[in-house]
Protein backbone atom coordinates (compact mmCIF):
# COMPACT_ATOMS: atom_id res chain seq x y z
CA UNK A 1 197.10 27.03 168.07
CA UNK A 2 196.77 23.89 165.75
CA UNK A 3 192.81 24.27 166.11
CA UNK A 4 193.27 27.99 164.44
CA UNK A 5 195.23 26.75 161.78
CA UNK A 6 192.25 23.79 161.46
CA UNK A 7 189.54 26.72 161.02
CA UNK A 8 192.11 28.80 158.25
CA UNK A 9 192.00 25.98 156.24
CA UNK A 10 188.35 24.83 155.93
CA UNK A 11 186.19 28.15 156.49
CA UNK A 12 185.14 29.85 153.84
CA UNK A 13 185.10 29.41 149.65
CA UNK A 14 188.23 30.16 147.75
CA UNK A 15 187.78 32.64 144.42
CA UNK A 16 188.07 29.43 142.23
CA UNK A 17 185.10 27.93 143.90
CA UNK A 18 182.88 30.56 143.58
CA UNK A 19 183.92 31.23 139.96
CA UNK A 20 183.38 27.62 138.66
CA UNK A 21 179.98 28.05 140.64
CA UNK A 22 178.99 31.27 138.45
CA UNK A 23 180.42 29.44 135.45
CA UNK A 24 178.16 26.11 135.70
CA UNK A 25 175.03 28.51 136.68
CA UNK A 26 175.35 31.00 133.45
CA UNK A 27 175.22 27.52 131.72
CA UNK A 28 172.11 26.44 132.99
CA UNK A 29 170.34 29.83 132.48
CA UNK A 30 171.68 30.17 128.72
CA UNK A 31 169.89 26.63 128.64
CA UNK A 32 167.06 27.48 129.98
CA UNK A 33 167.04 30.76 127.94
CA UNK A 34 167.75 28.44 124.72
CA UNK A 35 164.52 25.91 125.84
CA UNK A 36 162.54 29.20 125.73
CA UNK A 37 163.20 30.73 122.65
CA UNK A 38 162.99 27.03 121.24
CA UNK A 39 159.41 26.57 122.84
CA UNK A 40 158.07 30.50 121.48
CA UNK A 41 159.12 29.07 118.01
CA UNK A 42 157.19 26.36 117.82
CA UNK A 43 153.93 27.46 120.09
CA UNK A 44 154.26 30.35 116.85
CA UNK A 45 154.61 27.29 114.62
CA UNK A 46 151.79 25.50 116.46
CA UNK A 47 149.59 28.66 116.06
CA UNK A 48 149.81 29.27 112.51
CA UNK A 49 148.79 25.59 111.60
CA UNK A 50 145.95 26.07 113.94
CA UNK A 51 145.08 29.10 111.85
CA UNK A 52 145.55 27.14 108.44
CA UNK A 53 143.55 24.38 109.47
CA UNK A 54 140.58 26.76 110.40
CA UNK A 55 141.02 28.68 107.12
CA UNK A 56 140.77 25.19 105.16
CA UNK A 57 137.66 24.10 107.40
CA UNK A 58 136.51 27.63 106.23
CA UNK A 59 136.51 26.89 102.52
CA UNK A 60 135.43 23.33 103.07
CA UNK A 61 132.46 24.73 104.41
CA UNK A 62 131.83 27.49 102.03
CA UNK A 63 131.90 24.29 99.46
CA UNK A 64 130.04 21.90 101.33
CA UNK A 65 126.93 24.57 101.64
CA UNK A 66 126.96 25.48 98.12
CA UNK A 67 127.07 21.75 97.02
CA UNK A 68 125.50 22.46 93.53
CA UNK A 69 127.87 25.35 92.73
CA UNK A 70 131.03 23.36 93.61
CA UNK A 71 129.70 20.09 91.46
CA UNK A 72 129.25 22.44 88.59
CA UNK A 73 132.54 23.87 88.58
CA UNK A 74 132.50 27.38 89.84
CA UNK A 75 134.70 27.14 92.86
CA UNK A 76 137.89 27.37 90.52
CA UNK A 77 140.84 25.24 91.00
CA UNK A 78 144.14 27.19 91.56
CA UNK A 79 146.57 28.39 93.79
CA UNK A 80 146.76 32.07 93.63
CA UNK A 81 144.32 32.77 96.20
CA UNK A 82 145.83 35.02 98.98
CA UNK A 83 147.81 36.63 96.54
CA UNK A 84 144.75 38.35 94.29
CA UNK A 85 144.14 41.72 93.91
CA UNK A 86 141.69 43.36 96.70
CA UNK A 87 138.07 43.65 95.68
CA UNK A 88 134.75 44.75 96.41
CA UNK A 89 133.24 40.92 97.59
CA UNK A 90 129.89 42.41 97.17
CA UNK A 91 129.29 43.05 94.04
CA UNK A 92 129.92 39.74 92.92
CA UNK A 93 126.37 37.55 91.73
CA UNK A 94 127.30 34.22 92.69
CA UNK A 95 127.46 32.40 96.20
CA UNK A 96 130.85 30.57 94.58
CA UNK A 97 132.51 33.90 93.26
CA UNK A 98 131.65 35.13 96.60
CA UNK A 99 132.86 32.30 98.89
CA UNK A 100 136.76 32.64 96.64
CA UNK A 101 136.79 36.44 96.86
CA UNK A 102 136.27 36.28 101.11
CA UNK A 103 138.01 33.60 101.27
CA UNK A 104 140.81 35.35 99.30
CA UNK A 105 140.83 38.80 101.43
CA UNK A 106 141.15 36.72 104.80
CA UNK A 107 143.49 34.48 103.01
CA UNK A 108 145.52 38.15 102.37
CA UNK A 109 145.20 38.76 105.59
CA UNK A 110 143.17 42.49 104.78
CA UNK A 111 141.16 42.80 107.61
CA UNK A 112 143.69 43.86 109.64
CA UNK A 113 146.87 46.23 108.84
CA UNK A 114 149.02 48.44 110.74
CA UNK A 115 151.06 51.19 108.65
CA UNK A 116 149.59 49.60 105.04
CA UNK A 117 150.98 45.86 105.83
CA UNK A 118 148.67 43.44 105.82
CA UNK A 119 148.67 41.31 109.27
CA UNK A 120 145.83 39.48 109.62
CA UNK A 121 146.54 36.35 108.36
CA UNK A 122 149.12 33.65 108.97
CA UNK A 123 153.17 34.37 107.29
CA UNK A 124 152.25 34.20 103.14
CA UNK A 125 149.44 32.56 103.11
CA UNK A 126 148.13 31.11 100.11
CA UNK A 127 145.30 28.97 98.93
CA UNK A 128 144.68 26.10 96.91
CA UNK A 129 141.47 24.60 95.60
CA UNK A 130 141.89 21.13 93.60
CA UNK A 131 139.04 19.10 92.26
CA UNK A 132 139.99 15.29 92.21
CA UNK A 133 138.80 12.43 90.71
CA UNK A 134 135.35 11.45 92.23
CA UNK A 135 134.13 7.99 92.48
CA UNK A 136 131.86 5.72 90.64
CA UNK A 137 128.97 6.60 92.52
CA UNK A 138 129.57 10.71 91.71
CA UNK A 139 131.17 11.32 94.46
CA UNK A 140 132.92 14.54 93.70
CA UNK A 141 136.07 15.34 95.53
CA UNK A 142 137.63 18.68 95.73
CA UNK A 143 140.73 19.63 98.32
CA UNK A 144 141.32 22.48 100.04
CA UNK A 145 144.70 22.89 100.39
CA UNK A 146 146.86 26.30 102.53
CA UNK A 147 150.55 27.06 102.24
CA UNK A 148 152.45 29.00 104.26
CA UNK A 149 155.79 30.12 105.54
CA UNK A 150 157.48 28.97 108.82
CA UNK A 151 160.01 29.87 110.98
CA UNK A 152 162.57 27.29 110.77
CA UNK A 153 163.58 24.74 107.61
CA UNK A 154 162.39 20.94 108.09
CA UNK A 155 161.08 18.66 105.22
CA UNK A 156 159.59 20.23 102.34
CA UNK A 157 155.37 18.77 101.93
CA UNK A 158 154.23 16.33 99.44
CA UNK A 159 151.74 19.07 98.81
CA UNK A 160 152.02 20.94 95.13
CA UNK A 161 150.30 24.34 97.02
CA UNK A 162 153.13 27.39 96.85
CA UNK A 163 155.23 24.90 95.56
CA UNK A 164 158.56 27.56 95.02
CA UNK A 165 157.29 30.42 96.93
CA UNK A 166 159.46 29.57 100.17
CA UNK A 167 162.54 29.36 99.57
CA UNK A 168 164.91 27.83 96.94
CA UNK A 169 164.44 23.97 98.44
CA UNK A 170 160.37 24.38 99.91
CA UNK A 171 162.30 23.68 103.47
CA UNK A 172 160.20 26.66 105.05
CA UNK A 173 156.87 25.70 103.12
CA UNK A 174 154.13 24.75 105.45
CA UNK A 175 150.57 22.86 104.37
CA UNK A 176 147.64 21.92 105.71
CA UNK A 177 144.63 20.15 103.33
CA UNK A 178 140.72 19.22 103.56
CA UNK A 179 139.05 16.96 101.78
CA UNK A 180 135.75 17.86 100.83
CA UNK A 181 133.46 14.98 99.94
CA UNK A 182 130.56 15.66 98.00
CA UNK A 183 127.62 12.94 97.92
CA UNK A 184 125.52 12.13 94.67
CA UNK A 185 122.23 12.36 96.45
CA UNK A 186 120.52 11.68 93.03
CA UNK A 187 120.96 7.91 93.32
């Protein structure tokens, strides 16, 4: 009889058991659901800086090829690129008016759009093109600069590019810059 009573008493779970054992694992999966959205936001984040970067190594390039264009001025400095008016890029007569008008429509993100939005670019992209101070030796410097939005506030850049076009405090303005170095070869 007292070996019955023994086997009452430790077979089995009671309700409270199995509740606090629910409770602890709907915890650990609304973690783990937190650690995924956390880690789609930033692989997003991760992509669109990938995508900046390549669209300033796109510029530099354009620059760097037309070397005599760019040390004469015509790759104009300014920060409304990405947010210019669609044009025909092919009617234009120089390799620099060119280069800014592509440059612009991918910047826009033109090249593809679903139901008349504009998606092929990265969130409100814009570019910048500054030409700095060059060197003694005529070095000319010009910088490449792309702003865009991301998805969560963290410190605004030391960057100038969209300055104001991301919010009230720049918390959710993104850059990315290249240097383009351009050699006096006449020496």
């Amino acid at each position: 009889m007292r070996n019955i009573q023994i086997m009452r008493k430790s077979s089995g779970f009671t309700l409270i058991e199995v509740l606090i054992t629910f409770l602890v694992m709907a915890i650990g999966l609304l973690g783990l659901a937190s650690l995924q959205v956390n880690t789609l936001s930033k692989q997003f984040e991760a992509y669109q800086r990938e995508q900046a970067v390549l669209l300033a190594q796109d510029m530099a390039n354009r620059i760097r090829v037309d070397a005599i264009s760019a040390r004469a001025g015509d790759y104009i400095e300014g920060d409304q690129y990405g947010l210019l008016d669609e044009e025909d890029c092919t009617v234009l007569t120089t390799s620099a008016e060119r280069s800014l008008c592509e440059w612009n429509t991918t910047l826009a993100g033109t090249d593809v759009a679903l139901a008349g939005q504009k998606l092929g670019s990265i969130m409100g992209a814009r570019g910048c093109i500054e030409n700095l101070a060059g060197s003694v030796d005529g070095e000319a410097v010009i910088r490449v600069t792309i702003a865009w939005q991301g998805n969560s506030p963290t410190v605004a850049p030391a960057s100038t590019c969209g300055q104001d076009a991301y919010g009230e405090d720049d918390s959710y303005r993104r850059t990315a810059s290249v240097d383009v170095v351009l050699a006096n070869l006449a020496l």
